[in-house]
PDB file of N, CA and C in Angstrom:
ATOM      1  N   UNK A   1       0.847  -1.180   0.000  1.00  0.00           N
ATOM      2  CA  UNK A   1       0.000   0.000   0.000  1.00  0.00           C
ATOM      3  C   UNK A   1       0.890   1.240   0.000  1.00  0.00           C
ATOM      4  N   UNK A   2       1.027   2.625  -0.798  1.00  0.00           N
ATOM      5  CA  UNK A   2       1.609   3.648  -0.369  1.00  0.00           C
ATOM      6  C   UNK A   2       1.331   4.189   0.041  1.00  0.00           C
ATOM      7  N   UNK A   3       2.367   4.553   0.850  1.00  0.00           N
ATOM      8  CA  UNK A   3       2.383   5.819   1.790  1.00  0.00           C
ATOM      9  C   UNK A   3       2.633   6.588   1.437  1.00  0.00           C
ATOM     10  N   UNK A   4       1.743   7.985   1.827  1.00  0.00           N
ATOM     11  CA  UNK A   4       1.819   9.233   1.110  1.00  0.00           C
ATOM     12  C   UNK A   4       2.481   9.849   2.662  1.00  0.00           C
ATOM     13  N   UNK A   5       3.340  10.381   2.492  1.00  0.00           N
ATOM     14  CA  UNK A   5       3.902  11.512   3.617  1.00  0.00           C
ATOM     15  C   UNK A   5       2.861  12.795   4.027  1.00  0.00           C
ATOM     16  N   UNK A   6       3.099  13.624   4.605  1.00  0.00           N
ATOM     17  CA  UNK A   6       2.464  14.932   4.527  1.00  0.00           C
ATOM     18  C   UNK A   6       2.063  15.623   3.495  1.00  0.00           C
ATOM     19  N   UNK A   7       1.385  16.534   3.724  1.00  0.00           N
ATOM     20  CA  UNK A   7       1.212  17.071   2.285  1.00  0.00           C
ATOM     21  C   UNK A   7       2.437  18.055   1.948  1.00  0.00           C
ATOM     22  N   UNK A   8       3.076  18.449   2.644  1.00  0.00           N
ATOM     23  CA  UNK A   8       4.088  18.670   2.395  1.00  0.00           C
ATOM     24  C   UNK A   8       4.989  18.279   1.238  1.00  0.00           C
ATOM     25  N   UNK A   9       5.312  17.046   1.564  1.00  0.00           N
ATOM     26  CA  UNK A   9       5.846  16.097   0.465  1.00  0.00           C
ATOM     27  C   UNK A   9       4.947  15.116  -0.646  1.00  0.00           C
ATOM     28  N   UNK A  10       3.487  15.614  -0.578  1.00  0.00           N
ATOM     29  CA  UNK A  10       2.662  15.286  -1.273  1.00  0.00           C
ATOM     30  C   UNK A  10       3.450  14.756  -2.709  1.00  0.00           C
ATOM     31  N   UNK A  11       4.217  14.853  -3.733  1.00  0.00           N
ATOM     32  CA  UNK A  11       5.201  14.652  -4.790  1.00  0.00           C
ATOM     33  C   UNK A  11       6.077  13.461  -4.486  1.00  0.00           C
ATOM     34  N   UNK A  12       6.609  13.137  -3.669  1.00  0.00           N
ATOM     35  CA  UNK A  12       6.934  12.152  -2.678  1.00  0.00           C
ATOM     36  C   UNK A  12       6.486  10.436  -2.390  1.00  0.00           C
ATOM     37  N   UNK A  13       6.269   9.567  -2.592  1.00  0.00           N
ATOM     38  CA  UNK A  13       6.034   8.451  -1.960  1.00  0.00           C
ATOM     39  C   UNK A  13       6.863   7.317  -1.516  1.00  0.00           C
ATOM     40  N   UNK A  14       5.634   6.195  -1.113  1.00  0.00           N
ATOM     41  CA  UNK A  14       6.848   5.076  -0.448  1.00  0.00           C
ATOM     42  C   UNK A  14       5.847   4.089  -0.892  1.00  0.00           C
ATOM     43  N   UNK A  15       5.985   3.010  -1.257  1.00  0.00           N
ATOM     44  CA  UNK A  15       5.030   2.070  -1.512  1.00  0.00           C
ATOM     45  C   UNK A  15       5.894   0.850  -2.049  1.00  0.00           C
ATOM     46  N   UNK A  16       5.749  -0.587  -0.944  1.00  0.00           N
ATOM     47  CA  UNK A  16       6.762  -1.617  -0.689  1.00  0.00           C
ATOM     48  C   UNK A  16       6.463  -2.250  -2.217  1.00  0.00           C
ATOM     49  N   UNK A  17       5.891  -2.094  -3.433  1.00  0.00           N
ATOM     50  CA  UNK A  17       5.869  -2.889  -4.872  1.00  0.00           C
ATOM     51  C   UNK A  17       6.436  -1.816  -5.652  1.00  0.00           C
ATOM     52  N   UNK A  18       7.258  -0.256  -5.236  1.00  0.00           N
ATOM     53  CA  UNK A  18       7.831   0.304  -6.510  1.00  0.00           C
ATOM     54  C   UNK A  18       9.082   0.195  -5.277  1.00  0.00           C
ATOM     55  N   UNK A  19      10.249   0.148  -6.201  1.00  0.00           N
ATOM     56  CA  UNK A  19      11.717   0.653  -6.005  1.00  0.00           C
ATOM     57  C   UNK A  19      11.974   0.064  -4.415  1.00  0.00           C
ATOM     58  N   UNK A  20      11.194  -1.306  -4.301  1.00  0.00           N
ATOM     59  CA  UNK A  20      11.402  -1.950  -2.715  1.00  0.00           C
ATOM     60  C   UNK A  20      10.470  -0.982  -1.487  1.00  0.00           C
ATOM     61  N   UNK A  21       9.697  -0.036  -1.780  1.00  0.00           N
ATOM     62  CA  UNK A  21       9.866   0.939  -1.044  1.00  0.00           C
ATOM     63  C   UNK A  21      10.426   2.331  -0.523  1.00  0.00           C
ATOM     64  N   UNK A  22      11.407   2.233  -1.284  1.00  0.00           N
ATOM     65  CA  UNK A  22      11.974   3.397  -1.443  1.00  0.00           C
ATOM     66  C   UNK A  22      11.785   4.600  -1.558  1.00  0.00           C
ATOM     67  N   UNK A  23      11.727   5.882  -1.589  1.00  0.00           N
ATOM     68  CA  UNK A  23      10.459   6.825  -1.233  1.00  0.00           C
ATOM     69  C   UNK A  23      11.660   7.424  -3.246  1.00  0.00           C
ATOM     70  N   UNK A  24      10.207   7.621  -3.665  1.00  0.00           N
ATOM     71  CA  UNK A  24      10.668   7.671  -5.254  1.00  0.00           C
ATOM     72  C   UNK A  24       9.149   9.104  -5.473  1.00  0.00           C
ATOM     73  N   UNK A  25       9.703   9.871  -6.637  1.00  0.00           N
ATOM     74  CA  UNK A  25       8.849  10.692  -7.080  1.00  0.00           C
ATOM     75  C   UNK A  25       7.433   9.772  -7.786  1.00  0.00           C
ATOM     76  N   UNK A  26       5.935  11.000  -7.014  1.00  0.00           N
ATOM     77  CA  UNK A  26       5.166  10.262  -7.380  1.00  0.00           C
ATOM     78  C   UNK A  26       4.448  10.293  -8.771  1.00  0.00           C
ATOM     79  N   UNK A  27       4.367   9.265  -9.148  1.00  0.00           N
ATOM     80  CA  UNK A  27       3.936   8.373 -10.519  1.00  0.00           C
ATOM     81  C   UNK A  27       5.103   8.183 -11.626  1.00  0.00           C
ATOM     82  N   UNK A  28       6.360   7.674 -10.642  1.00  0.00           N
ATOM     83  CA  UNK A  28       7.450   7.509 -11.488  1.00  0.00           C
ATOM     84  C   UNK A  28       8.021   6.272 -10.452  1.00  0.00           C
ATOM     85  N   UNK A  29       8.993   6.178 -11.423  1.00  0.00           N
ATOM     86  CA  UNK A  29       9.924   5.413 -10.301  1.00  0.00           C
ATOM     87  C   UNK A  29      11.290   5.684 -10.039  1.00  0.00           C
ATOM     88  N   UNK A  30      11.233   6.708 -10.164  1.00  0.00           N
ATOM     89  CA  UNK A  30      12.922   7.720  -9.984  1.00  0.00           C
ATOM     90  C   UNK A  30      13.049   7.853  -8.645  1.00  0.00           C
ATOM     91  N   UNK A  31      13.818   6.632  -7.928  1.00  0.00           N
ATOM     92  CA  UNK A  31      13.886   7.224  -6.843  1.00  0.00           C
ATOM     93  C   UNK A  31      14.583   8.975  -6.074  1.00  0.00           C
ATOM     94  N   UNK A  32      14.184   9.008  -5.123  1.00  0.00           N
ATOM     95  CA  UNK A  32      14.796  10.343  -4.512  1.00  0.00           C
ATOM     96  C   UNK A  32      16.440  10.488  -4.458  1.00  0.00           C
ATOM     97  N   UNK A  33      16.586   9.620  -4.272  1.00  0.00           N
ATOM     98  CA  UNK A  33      18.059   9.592  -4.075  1.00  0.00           C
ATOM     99  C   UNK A  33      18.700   9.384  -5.788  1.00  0.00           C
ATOM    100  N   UNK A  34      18.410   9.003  -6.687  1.00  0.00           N
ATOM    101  CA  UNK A  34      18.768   9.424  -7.721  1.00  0.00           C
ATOM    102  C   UNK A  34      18.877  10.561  -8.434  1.00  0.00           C
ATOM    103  N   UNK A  35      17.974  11.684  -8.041  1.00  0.00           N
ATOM    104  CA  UNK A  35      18.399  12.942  -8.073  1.00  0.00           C
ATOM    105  C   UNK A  35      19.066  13.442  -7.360  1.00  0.00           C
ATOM    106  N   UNK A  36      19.662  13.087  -6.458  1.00  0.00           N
ATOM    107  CA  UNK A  36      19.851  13.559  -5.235  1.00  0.00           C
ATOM    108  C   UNK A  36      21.526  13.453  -5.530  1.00  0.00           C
ATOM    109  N   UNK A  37      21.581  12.348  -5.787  1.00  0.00           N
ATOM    110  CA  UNK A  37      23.047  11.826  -6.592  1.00  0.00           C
ATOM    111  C   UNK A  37      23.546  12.699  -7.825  1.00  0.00           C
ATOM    112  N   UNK A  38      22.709  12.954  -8.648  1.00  0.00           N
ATOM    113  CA  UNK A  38      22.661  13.195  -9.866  1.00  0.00           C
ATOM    114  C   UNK A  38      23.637  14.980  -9.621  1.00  0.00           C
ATOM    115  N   UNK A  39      22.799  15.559  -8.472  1.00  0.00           N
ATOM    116  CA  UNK A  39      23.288  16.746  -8.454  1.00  0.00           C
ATOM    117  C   UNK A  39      24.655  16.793  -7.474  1.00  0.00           C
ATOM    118  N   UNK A  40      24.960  15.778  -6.728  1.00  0.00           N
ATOM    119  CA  UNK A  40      26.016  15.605  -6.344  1.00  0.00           C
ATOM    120  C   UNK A  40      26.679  15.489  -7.349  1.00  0.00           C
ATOM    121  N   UNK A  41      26.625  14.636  -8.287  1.00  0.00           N
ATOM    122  CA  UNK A  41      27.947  15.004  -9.387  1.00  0.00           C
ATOM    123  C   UNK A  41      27.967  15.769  -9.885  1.00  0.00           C
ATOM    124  N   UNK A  42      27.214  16.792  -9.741  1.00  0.00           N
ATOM    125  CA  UNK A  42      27.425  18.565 -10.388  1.00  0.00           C
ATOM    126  C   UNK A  42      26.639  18.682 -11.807  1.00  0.00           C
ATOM    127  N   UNK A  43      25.650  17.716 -11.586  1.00  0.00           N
ATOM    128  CA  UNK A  43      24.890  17.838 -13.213  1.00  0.00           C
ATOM    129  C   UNK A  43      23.943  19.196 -12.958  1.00  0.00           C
ATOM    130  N   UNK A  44      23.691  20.540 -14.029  1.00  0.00           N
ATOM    131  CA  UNK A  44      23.019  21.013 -13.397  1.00  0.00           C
ATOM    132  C   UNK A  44      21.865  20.851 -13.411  1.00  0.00           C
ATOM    133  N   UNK A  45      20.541  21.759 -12.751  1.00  0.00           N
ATOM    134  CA  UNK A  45      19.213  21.621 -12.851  1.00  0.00           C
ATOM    135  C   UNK A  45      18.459  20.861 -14.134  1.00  0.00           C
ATOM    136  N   UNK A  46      18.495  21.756 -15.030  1.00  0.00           N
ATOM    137  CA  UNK A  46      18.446  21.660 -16.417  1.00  0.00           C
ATOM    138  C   UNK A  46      18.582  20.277 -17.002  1.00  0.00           C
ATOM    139  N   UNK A  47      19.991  20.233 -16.691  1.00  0.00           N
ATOM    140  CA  UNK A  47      20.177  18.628 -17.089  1.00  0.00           C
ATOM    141  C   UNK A  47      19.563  17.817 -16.644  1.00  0.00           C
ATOM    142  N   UNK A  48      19.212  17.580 -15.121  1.00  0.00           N
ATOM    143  CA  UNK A  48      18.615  16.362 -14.705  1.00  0.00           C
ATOM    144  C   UNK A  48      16.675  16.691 -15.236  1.00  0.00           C
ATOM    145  N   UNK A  49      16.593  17.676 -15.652  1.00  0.00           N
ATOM    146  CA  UNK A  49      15.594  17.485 -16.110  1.00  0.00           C
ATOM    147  C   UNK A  49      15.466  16.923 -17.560  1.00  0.00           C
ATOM    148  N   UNK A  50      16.489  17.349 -18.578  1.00  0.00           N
ATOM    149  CA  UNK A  50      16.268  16.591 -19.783  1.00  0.00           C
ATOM    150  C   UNK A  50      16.668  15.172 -19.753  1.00  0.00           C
ATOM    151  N   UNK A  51      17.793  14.854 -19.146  1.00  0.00           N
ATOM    152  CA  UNK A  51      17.914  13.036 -18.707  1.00  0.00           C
ATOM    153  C   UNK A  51      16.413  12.625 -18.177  1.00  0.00           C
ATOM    154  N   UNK A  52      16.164  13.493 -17.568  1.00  0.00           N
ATOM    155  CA  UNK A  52      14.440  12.479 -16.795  1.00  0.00           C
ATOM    156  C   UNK A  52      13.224  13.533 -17.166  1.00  0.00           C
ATOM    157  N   UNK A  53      12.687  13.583 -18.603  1.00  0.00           N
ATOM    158  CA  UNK A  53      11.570  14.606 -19.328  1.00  0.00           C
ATOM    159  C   UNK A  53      10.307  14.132 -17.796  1.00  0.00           C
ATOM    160  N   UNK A  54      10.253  12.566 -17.446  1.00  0.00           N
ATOM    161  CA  UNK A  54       9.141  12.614 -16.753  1.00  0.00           C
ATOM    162  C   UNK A  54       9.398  13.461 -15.364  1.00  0.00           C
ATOM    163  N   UNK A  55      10.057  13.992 -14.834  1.00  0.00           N
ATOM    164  CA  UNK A  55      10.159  14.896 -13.840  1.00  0.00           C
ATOM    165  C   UNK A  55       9.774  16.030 -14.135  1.00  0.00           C
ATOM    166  N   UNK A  56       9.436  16.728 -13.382  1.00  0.00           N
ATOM    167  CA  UNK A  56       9.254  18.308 -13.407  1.00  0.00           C
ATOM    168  C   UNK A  56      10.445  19.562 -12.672  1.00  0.00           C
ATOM    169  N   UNK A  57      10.577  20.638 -12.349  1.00  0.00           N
ATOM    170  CA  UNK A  57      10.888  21.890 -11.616  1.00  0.00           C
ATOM    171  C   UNK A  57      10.518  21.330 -10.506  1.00  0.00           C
ATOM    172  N   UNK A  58       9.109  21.383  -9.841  1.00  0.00           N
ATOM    173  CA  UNK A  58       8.742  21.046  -8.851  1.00  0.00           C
ATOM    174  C   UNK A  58       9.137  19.778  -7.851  1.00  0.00           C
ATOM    175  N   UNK A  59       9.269  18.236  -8.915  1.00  0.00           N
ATOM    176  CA  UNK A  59       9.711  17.186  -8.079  1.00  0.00           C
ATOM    177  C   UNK A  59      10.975  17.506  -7.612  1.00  0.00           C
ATOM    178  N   UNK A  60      11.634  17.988  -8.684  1.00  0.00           N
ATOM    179  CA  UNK A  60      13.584  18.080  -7.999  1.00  0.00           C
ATOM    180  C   UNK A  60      13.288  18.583  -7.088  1.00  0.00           C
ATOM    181  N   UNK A  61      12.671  19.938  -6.602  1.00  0.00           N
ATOM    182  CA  UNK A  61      12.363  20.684  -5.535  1.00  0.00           C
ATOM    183  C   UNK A  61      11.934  20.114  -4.382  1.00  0.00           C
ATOM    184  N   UNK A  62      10.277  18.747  -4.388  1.00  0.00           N
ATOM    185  CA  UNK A  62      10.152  18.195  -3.498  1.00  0.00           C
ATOM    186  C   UNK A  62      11.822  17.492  -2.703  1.00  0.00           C
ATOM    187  N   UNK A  63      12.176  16.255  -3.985  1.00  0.00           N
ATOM    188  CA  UNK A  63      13.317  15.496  -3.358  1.00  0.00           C
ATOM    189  C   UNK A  63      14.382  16.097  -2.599  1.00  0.00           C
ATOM    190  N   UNK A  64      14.503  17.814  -2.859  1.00  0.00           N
ATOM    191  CA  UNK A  64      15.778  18.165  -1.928  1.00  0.00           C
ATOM    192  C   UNK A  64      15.188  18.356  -0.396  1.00  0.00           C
ATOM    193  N   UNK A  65      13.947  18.936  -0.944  1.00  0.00           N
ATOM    194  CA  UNK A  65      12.941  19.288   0.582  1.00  0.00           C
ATOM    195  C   UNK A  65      12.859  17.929   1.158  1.00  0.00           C
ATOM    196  N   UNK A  66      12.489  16.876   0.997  1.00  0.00           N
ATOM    197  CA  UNK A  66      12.459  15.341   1.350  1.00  0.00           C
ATOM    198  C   UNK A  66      13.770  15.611   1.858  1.00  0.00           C
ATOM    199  N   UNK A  67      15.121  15.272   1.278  1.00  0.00           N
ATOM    200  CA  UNK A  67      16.216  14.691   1.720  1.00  0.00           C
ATOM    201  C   UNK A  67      16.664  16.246   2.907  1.00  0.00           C
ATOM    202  N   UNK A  68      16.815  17.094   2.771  1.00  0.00           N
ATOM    203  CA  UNK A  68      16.562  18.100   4.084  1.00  0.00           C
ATOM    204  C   UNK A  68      15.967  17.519   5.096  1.00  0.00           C
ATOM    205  N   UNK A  69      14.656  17.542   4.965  1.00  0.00           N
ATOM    206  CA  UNK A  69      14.122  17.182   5.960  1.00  0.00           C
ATOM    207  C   UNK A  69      13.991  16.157   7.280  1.00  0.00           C
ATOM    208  N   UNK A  70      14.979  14.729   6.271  1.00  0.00           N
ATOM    209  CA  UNK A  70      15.202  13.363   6.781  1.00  0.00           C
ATOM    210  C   UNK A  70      16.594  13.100   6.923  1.00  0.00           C
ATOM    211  N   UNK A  71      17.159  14.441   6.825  1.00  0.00           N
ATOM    212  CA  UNK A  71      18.813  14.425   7.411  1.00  0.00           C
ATOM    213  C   UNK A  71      18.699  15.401   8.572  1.00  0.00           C
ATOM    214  N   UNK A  72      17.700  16.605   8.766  1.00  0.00           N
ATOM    215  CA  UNK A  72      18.101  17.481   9.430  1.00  0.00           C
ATOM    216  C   UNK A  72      17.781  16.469  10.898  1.00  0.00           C
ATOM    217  N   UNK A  73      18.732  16.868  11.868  1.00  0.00           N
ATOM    218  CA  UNK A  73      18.620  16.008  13.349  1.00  0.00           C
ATOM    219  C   UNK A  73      19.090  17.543  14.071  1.00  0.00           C
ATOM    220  N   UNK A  74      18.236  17.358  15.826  1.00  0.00           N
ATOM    221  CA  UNK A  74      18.736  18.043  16.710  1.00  0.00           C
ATOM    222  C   UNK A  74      19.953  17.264  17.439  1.00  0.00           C
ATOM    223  N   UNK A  75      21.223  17.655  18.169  1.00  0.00           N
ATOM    224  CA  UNK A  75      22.162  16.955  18.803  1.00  0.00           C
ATOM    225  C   UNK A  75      21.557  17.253  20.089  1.00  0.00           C
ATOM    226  N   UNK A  76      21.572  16.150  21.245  1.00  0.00           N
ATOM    227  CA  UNK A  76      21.195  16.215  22.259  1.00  0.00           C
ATOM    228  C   UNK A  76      22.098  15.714  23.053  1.00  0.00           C
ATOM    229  N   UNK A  77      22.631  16.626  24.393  1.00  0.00           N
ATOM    230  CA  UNK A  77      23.862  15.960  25.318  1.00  0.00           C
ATOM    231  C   UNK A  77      23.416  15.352  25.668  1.00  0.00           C
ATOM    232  N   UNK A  78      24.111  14.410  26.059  1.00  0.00           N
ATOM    233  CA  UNK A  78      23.695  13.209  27.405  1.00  0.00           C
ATOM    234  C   UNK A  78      23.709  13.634  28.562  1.00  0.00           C
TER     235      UNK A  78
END
């Protein structure tokens, strides 16, 4: 069944029959972390949009907001 996150990340899903689960842009199967990669190697915007026509402006935008969001941590002393 997928899981839709917040609406926040409404663009976003997780659903255990695409990409294992993997939280991948929704109605694709690009996972998040493949863009995510993509711009780590310095491809720019532009580009990862003509390599992947089915993406939009907006998904790249969700996936960085996604991966922000699920890295940012508070440090707490012991």
């Amino acid at each position: 069944m997928e899981q839709k996150l917040n609406k926040r990340y409404e663009r976003i899903t997780m659903d255990p029959n695409v990409m294992l689960g993997k939280p991948v842009i929704k109605g694709t199967r690009i996972p998040v972390y493949v863009v995510l990669n993509l711009f780590g190697e310095g491809l720019p915007f532009d580009e990862i949009l003509r390599q992947y026509p089915d993406l939009t402006k907006e998904d790249v935008l969700a996936a960085i907001k996604f991966a922000a969001k699920f890295t940012d941590f508070e440090e707490v002393e012991a």
